[in-house]
PDB file of N, CA and C in Angstrom:
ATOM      1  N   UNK A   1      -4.299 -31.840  -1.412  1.00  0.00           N
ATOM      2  CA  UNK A   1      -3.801 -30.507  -1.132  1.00  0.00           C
ATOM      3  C   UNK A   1      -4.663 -29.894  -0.035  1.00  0.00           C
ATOM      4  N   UNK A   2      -4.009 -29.374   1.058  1.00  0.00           N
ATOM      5  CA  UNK A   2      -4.906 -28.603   2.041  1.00  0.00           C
ATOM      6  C   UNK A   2      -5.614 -27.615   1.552  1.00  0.00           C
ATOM      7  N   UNK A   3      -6.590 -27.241   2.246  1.00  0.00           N
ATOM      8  CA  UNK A   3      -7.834 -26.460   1.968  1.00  0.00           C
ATOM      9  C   UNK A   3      -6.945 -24.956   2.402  1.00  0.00           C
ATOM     10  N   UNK A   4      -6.707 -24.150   1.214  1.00  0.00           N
ATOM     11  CA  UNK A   4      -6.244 -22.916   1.426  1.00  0.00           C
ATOM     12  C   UNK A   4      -7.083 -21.885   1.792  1.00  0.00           C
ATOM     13  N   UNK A   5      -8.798 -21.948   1.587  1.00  0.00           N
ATOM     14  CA  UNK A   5      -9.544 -20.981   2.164  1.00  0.00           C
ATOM     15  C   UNK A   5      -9.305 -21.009   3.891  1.00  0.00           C
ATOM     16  N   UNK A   6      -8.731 -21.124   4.677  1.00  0.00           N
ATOM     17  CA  UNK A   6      -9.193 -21.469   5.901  1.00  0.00           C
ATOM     18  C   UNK A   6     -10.459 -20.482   6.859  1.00  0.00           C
ATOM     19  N   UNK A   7     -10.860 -19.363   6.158  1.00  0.00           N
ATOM     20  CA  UNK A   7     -11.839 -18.892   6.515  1.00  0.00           C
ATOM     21  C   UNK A   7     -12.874 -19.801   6.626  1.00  0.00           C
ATOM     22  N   UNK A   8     -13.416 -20.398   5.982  1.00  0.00           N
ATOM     23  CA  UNK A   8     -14.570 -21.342   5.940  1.00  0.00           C
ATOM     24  C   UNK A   8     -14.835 -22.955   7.020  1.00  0.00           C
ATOM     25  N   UNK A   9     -13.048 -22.377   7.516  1.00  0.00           N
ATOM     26  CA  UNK A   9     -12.654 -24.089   8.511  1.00  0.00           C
ATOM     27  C   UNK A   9     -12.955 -23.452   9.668  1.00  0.00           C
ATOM     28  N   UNK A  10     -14.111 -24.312  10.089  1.00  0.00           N
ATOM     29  CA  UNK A  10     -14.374 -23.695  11.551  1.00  0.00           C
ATOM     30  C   UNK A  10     -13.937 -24.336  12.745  1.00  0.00           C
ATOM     31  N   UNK A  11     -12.802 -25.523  12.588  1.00  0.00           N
ATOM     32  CA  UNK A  11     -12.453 -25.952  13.523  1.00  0.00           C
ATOM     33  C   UNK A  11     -10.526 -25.339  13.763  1.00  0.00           C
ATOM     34  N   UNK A  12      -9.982 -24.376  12.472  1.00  0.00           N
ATOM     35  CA  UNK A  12      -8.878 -23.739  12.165  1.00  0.00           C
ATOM     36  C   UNK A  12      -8.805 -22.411  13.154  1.00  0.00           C
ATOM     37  N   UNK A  13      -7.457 -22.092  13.844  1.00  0.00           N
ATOM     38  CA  UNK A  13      -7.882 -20.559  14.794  1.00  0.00           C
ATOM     39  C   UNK A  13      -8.183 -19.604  13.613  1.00  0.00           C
ATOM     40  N   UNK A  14      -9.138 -19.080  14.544  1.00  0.00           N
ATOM     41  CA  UNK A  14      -8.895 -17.877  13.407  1.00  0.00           C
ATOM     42  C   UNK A  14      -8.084 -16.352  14.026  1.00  0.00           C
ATOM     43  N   UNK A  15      -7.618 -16.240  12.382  1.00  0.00           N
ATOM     44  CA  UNK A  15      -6.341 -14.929  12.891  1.00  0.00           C
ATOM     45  C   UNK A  15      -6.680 -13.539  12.666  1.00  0.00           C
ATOM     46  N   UNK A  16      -6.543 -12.579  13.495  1.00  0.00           N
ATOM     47  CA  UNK A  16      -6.639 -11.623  13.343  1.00  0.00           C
ATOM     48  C   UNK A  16      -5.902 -10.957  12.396  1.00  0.00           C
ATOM     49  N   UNK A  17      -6.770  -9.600  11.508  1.00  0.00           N
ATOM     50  CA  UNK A  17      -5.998  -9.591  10.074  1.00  0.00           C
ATOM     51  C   UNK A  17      -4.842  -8.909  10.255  1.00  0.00           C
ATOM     52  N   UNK A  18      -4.330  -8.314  11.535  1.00  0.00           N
ATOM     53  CA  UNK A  18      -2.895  -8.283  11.422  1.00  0.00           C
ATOM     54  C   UNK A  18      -2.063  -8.576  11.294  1.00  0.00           C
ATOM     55  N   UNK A  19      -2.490 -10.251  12.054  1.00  0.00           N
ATOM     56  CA  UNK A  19      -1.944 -11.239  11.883  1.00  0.00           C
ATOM     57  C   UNK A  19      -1.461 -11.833  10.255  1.00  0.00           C
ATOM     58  N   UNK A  20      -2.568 -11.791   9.789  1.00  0.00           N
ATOM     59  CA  UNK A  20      -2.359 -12.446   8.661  1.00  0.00           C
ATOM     60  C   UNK A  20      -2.369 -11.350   7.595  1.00  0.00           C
ATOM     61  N   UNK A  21      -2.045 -10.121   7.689  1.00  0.00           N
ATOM     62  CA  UNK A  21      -1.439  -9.103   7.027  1.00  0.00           C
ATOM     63  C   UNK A  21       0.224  -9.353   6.818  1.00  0.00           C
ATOM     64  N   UNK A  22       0.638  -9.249   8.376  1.00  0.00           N
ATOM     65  CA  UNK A  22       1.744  -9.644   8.519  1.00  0.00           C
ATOM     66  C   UNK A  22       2.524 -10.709   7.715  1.00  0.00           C
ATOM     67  N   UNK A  23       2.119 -11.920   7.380  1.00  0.00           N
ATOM     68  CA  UNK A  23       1.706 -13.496   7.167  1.00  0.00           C
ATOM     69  C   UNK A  23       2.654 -12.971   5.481  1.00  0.00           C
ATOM     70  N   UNK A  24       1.354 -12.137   4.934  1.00  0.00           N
ATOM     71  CA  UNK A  24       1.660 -12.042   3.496  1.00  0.00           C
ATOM     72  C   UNK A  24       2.124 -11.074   3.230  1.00  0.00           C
ATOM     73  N   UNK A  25       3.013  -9.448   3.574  1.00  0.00           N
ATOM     74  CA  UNK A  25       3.760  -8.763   3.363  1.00  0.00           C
ATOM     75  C   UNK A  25       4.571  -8.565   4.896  1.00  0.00           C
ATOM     76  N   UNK A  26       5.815  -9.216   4.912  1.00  0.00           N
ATOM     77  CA  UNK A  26       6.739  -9.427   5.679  1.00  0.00           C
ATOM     78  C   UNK A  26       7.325  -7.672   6.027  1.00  0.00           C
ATOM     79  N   UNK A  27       7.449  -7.153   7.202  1.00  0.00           N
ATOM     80  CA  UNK A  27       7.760  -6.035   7.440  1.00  0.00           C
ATOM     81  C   UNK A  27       9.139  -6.072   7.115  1.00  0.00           C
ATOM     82  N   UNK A  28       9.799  -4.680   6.398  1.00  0.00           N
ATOM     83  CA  UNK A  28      10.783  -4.695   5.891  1.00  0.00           C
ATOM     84  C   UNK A  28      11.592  -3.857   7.695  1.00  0.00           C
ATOM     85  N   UNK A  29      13.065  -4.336   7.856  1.00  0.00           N
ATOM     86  CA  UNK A  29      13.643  -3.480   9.407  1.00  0.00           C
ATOM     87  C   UNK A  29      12.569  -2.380   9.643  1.00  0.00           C
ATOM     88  N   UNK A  30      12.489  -1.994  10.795  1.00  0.00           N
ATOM     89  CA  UNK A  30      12.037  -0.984  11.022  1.00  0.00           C
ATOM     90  C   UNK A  30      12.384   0.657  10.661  1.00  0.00           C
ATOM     91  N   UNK A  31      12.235   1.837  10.239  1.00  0.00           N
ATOM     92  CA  UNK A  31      12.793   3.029   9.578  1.00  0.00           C
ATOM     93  C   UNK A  31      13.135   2.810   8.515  1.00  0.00           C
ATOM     94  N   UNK A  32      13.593   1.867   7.669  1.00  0.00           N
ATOM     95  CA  UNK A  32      13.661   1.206   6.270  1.00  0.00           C
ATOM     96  C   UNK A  32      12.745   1.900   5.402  1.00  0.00           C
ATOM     97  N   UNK A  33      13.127   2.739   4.859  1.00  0.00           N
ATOM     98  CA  UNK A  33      12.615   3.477   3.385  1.00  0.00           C
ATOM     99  C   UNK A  33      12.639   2.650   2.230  1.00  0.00           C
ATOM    100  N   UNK A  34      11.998   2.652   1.388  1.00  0.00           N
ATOM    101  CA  UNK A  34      12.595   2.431  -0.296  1.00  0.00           C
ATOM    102  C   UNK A  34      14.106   3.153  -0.257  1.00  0.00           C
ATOM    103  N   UNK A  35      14.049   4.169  -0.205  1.00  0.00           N
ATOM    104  CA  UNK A  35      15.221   4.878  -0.758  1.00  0.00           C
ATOM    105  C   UNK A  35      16.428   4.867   0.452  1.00  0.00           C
ATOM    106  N   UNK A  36      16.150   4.324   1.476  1.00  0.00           N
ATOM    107  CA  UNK A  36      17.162   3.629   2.235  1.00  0.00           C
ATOM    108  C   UNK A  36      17.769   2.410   1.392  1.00  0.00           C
ATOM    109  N   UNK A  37      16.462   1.225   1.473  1.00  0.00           N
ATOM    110  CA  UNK A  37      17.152   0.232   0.975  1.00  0.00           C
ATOM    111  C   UNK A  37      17.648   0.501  -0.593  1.00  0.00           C
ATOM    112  N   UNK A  38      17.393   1.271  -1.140  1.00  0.00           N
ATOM    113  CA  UNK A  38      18.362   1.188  -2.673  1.00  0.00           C
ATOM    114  C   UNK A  38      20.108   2.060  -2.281  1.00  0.00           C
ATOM    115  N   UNK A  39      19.884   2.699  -1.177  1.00  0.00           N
ATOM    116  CA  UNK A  39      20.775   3.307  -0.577  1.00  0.00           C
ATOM    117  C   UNK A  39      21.987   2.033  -0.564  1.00  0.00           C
ATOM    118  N   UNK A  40      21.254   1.543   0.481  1.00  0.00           N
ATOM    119  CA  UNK A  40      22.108   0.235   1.192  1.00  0.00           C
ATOM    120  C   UNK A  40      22.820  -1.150   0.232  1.00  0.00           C
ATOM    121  N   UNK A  41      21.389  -0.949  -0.807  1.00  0.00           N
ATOM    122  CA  UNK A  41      21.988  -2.041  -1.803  1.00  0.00           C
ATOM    123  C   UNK A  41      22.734  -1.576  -2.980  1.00  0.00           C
ATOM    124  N   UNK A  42      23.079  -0.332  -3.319  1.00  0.00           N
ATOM    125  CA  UNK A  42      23.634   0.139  -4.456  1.00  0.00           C
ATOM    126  C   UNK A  42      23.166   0.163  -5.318  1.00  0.00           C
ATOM    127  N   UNK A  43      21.980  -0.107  -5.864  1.00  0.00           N
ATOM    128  CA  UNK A  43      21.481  -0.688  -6.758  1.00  0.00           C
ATOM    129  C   UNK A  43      20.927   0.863  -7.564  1.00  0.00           C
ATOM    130  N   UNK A  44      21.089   2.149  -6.965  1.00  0.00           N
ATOM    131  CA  UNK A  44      20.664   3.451  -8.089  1.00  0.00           C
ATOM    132  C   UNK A  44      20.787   3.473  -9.088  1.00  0.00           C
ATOM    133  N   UNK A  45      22.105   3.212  -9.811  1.00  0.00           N
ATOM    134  CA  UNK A  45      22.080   3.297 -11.028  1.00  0.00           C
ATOM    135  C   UNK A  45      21.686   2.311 -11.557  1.00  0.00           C
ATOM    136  N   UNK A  46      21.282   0.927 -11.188  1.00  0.00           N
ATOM    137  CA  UNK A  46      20.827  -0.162 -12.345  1.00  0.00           C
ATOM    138  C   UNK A  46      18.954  -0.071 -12.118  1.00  0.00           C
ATOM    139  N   UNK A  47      18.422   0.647 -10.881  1.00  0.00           N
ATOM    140  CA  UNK A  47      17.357   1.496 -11.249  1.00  0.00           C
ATOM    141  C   UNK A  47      17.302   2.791 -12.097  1.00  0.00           C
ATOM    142  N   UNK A  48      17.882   3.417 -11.973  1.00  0.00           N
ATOM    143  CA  UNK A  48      17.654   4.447 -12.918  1.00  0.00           C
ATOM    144  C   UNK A  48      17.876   4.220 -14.042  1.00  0.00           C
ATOM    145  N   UNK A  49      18.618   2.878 -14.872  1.00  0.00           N
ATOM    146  CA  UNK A  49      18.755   2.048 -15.774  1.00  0.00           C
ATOM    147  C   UNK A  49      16.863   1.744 -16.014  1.00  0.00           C
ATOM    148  N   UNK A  50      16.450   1.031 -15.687  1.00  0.00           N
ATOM    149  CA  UNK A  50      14.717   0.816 -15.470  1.00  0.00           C
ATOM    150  C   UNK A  50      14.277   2.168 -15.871  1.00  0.00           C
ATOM    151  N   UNK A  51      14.296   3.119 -15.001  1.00  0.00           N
ATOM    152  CA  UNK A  51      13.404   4.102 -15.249  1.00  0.00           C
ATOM    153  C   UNK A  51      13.556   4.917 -16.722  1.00  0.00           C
ATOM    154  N   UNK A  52      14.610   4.912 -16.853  1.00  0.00           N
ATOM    155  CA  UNK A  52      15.173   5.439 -18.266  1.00  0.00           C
ATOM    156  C   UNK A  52      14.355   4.229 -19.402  1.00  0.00           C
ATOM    157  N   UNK A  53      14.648   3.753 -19.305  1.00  0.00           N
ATOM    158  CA  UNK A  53      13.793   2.428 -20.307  1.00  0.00           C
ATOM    159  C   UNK A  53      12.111   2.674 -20.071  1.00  0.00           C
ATOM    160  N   UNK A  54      11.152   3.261 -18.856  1.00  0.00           N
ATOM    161  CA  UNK A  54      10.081   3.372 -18.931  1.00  0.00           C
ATOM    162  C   UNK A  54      10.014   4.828 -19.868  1.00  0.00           C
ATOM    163  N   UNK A  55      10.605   5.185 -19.232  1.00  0.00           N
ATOM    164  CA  UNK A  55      10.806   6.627 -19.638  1.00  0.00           C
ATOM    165  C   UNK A  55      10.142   6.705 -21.213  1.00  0.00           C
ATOM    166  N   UNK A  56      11.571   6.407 -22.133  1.00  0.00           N
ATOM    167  CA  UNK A  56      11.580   6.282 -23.346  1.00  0.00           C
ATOM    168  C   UNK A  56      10.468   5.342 -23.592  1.00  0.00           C
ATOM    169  N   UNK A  57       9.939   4.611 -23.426  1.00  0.00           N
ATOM    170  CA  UNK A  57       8.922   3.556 -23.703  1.00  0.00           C
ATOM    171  C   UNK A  57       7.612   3.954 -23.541  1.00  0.00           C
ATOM    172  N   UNK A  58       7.535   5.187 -22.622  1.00  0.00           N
ATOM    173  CA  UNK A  58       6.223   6.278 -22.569  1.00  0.00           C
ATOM    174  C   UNK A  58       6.449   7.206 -23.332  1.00  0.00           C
ATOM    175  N   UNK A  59       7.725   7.458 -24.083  1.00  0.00           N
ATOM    176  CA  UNK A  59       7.594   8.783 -24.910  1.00  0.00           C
ATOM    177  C   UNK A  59       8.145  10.121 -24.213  1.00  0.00           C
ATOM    178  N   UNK A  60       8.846   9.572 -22.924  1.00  0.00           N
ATOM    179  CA  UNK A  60       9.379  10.967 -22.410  1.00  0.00           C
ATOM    180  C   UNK A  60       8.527  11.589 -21.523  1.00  0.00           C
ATOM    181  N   UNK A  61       9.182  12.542 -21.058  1.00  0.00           N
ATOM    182  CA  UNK A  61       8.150  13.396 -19.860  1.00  0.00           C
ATOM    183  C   UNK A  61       7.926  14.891 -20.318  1.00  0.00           C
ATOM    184  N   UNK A  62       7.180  15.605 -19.934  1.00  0.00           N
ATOM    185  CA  UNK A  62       7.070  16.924 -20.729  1.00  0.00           C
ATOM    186  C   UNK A  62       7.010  17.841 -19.092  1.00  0.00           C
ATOM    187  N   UNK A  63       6.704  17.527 -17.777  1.00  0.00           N
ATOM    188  CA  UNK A  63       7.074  17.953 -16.539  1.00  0.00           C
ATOM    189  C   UNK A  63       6.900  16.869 -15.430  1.00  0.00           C
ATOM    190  N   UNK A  64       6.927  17.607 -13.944  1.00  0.00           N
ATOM    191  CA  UNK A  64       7.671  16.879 -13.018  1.00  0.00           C
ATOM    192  C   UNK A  64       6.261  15.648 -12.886  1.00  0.00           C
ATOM    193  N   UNK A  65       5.214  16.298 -12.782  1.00  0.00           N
ATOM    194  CA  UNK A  65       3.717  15.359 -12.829  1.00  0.00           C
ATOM    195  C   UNK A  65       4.292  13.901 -14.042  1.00  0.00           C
ATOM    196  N   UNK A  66       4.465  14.550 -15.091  1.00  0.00           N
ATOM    197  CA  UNK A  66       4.394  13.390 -16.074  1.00  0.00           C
ATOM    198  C   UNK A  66       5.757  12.534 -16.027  1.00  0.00           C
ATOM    199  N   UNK A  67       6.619  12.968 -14.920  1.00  0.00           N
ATOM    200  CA  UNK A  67       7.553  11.976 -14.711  1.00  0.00           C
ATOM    201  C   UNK A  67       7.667  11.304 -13.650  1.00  0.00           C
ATOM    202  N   UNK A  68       6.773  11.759 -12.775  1.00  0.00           N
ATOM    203  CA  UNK A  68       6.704  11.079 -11.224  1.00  0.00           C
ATOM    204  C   UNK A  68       5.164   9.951 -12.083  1.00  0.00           C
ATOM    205  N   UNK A  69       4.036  10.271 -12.709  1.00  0.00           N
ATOM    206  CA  UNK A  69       3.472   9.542 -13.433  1.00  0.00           C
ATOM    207  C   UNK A  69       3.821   7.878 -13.728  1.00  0.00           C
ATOM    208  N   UNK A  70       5.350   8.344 -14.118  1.00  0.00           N
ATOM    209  CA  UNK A  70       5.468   7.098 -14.840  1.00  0.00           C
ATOM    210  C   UNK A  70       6.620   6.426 -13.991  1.00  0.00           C
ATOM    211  N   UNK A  71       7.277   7.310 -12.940  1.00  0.00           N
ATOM    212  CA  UNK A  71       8.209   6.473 -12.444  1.00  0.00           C
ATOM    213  C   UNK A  71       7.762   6.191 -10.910  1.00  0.00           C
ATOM    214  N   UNK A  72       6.704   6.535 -10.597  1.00  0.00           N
ATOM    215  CA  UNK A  72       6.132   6.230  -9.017  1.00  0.00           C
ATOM    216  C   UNK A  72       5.580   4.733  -9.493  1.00  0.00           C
ATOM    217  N   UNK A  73       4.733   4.283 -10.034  1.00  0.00           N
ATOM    218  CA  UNK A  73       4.391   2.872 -10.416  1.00  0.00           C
ATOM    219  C   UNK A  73       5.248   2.036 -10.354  1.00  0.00           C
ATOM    220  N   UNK A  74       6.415   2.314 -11.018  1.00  0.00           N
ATOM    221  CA  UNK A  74       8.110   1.388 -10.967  1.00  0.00           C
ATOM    222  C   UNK A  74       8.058   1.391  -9.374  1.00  0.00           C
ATOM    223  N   UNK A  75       8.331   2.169  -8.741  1.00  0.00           N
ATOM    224  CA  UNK A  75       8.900   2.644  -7.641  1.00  0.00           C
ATOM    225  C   UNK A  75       7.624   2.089  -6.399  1.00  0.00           C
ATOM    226  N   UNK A  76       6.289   1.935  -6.609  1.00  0.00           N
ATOM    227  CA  UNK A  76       5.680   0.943  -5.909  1.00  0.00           C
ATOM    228  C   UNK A  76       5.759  -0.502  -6.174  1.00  0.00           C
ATOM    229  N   UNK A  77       5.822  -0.912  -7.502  1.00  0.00           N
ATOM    230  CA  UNK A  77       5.943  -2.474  -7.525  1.00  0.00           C
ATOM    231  C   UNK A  77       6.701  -3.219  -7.019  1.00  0.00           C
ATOM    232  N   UNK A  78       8.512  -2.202  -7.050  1.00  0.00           N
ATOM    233  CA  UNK A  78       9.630  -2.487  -6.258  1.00  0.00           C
ATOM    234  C   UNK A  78       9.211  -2.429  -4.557  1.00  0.00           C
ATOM    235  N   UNK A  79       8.770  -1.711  -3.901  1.00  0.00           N
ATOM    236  CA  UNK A  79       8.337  -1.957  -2.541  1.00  0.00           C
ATOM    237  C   UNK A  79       7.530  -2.997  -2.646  1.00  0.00           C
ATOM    238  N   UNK A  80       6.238  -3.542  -3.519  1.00  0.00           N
ATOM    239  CA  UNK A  80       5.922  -4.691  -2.953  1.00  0.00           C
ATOM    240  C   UNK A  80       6.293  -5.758  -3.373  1.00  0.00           C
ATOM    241  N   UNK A  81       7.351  -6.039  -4.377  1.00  0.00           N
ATOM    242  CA  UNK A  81       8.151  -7.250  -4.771  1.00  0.00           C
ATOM    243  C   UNK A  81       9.242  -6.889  -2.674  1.00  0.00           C
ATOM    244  N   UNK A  82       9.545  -6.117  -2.814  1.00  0.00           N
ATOM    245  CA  UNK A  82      10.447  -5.945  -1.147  1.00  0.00           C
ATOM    246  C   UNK A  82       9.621  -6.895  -0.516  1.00  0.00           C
ATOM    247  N   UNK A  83       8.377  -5.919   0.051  1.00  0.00           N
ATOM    248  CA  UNK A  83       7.906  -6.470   1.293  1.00  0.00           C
ATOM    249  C   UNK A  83       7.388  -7.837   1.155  1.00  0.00           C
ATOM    250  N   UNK A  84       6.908  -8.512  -0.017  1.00  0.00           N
ATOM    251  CA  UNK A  84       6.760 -10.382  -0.249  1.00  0.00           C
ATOM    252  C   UNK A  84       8.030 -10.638   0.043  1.00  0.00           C
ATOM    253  N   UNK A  85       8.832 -10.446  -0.625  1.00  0.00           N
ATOM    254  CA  UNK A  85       9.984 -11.358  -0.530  1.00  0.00           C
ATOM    255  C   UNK A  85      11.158 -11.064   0.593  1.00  0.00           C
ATOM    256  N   UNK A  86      10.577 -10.209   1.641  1.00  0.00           N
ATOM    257  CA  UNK A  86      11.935  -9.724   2.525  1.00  0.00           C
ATOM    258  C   UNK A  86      11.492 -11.097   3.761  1.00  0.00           C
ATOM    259  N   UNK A  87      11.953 -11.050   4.603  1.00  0.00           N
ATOM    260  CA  UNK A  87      12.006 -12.087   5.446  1.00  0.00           C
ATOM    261  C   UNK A  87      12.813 -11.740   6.839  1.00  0.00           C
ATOM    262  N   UNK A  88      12.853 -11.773   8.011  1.00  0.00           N
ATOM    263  CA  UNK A  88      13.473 -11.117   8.959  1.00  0.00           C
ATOM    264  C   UNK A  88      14.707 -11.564   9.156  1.00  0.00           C
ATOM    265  N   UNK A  89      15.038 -12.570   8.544  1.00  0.00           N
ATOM    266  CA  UNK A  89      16.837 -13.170   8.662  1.00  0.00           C
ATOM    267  C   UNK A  89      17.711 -12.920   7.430  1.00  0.00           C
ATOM    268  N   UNK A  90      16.919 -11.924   6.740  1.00  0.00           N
ATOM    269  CA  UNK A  90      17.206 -11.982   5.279  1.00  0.00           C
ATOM    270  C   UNK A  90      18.807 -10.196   5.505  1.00  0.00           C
ATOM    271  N   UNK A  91      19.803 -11.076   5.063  1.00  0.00           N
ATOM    272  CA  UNK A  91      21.038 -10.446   5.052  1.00  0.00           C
ATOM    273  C   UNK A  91      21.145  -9.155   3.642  1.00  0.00           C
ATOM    274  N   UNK A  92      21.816  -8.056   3.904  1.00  0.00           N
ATOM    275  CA  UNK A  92      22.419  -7.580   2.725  1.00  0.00           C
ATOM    276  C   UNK A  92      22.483  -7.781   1.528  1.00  0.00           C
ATOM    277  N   UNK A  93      23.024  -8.545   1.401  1.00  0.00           N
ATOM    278  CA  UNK A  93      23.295  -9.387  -0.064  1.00  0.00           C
ATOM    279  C   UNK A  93      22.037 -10.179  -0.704  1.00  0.00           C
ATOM    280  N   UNK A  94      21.574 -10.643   0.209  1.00  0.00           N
ATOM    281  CA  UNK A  94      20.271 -11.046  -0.010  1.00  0.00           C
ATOM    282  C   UNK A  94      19.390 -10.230  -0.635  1.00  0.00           C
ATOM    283  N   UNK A  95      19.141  -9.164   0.259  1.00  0.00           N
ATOM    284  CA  UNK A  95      18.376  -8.155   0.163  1.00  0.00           C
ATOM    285  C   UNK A  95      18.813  -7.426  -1.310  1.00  0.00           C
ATOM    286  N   UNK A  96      20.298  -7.193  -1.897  1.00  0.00           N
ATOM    287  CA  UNK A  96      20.584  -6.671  -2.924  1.00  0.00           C
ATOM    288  C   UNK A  96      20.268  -7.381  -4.097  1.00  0.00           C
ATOM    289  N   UNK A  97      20.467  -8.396  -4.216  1.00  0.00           N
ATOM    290  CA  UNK A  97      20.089 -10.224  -5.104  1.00  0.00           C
ATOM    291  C   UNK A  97      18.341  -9.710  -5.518  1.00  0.00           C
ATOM    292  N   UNK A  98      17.702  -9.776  -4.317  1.00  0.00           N
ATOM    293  CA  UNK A  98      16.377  -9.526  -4.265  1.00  0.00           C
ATOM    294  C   UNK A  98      15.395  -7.659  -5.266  1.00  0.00           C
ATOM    295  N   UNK A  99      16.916  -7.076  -4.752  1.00  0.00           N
ATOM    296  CA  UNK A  99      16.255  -5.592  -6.183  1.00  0.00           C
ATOM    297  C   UNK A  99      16.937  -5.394  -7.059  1.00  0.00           C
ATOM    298  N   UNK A 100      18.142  -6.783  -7.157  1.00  0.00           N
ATOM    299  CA  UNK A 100      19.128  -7.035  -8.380  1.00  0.00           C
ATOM    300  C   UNK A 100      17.693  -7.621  -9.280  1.00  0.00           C
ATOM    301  N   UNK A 101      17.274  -8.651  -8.885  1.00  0.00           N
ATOM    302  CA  UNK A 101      16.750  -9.760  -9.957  1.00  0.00           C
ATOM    303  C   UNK A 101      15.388  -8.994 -10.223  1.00  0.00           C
ATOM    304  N   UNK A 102      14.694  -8.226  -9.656  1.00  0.00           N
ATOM    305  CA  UNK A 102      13.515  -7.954  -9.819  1.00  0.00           C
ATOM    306  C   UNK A 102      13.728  -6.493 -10.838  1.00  0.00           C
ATOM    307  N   UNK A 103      14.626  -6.299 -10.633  1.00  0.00           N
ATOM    308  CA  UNK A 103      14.931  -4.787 -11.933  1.00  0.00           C
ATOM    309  C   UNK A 103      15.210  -5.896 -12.835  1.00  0.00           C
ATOM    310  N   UNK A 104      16.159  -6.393 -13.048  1.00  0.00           N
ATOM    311  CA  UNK A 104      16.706  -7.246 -14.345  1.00  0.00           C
ATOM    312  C   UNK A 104      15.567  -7.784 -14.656  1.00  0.00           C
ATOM    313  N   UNK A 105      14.244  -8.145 -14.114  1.00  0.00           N
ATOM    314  CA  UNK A 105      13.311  -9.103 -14.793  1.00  0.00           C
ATOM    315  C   UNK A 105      12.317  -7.869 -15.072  1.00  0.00           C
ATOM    316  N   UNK A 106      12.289  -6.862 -14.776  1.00  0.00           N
ATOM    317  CA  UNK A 106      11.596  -5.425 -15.655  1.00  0.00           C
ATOM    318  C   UNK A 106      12.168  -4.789 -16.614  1.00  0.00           C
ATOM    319  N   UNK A 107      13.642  -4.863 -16.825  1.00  0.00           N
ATOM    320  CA  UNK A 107      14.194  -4.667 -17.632  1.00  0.00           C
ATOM    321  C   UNK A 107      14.287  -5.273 -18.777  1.00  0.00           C
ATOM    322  N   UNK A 108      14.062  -6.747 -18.612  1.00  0.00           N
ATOM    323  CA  UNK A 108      13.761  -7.541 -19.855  1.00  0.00           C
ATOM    324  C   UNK A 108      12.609  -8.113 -19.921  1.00  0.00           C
ATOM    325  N   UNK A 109      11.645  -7.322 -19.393  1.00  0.00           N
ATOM    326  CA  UNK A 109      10.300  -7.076 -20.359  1.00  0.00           C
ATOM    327  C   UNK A 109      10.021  -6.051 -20.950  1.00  0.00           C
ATOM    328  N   UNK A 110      10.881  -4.814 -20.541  1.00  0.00           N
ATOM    329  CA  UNK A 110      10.878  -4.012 -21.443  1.00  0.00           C
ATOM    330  C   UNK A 110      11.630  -3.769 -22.665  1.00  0.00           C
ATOM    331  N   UNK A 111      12.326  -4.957 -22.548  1.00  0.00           N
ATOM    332  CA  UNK A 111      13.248  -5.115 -23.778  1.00  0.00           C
ATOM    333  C   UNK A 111      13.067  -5.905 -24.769  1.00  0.00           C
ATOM    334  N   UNK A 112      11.773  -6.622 -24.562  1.00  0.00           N
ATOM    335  CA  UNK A 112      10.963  -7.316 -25.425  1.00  0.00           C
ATOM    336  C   UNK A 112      10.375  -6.859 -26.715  1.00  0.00           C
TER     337      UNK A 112
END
C-alpha cells in the first residue's frame, strides 16, 4: 500500500495547502448555499423530517437559541457530507441522491 503520509516523502511535490484543501473538500458551484442546494434538490421536507426527529429526541425547544442549538449541527454535517462528496461533474440528481441518502442514513440512526 502506498505511503499515505506524503509529508515525510521528500522526493513527492509538495502541495500547497490550498491545494490540498481543495483535494479533500471539493468546492460545491460557485454562489451555492446550503439552502440553495436543498432549494434545488427538493429535499425540505424530508429534512425537516430529520430535524423534527432531533427535535423530539432533545426534548423540544423552549426558544429560537435552543432550536437553532440543535438544528445548526444537522445543518453543518449536511454541508460537509456536500462538500466530500460533491465533485465538479456531479449532475442534479446526483446531487439530490447525495442529501437523499445522507438524511435517510440520520434518520435511521435516530430511529434506532
Amino acid at each position: 500500500m502506498p505511503d499515505q503520509n506524503r509529508d515525510n516523502d521528500q522526493d513527492s511535490p509538495r502541495k500547497n495547502s490550498t491545494e490540498a484543501d481543495d483535494v479533500l473538500l471539493s468546492p460545491v458551484p460557485p454562489g451555492m448555499t446550503l439552502e440553495n442546494i436543498i432549494d434545488l434538490t427538493g429535499e425540505l421536507e424530508h429534512l425537516n423530517e430529520l430535524v423534527m426527529l432531533q427535535l423530539k429526541k432533545e426534548g423540544g425547544f423552549s426558544c429560537p437559541e435552543s432550536y437553532f442549538s440543535v438544528v445548526q449541527p444537522l445543518l453543518d454535517l449536511l454541508e460537509i457530507e456536500i462538500r466530500i462528496r460533491y465533485h465538479a461533474n456531479m449532475n442534479c440528481q446526483e446531487l439530490t441522491l447525495l442529501v437523499q441518502d445522507w438524511i435517510d442514513k440520520e434518520i435511521a440512526e435516530m430511529k434506532k
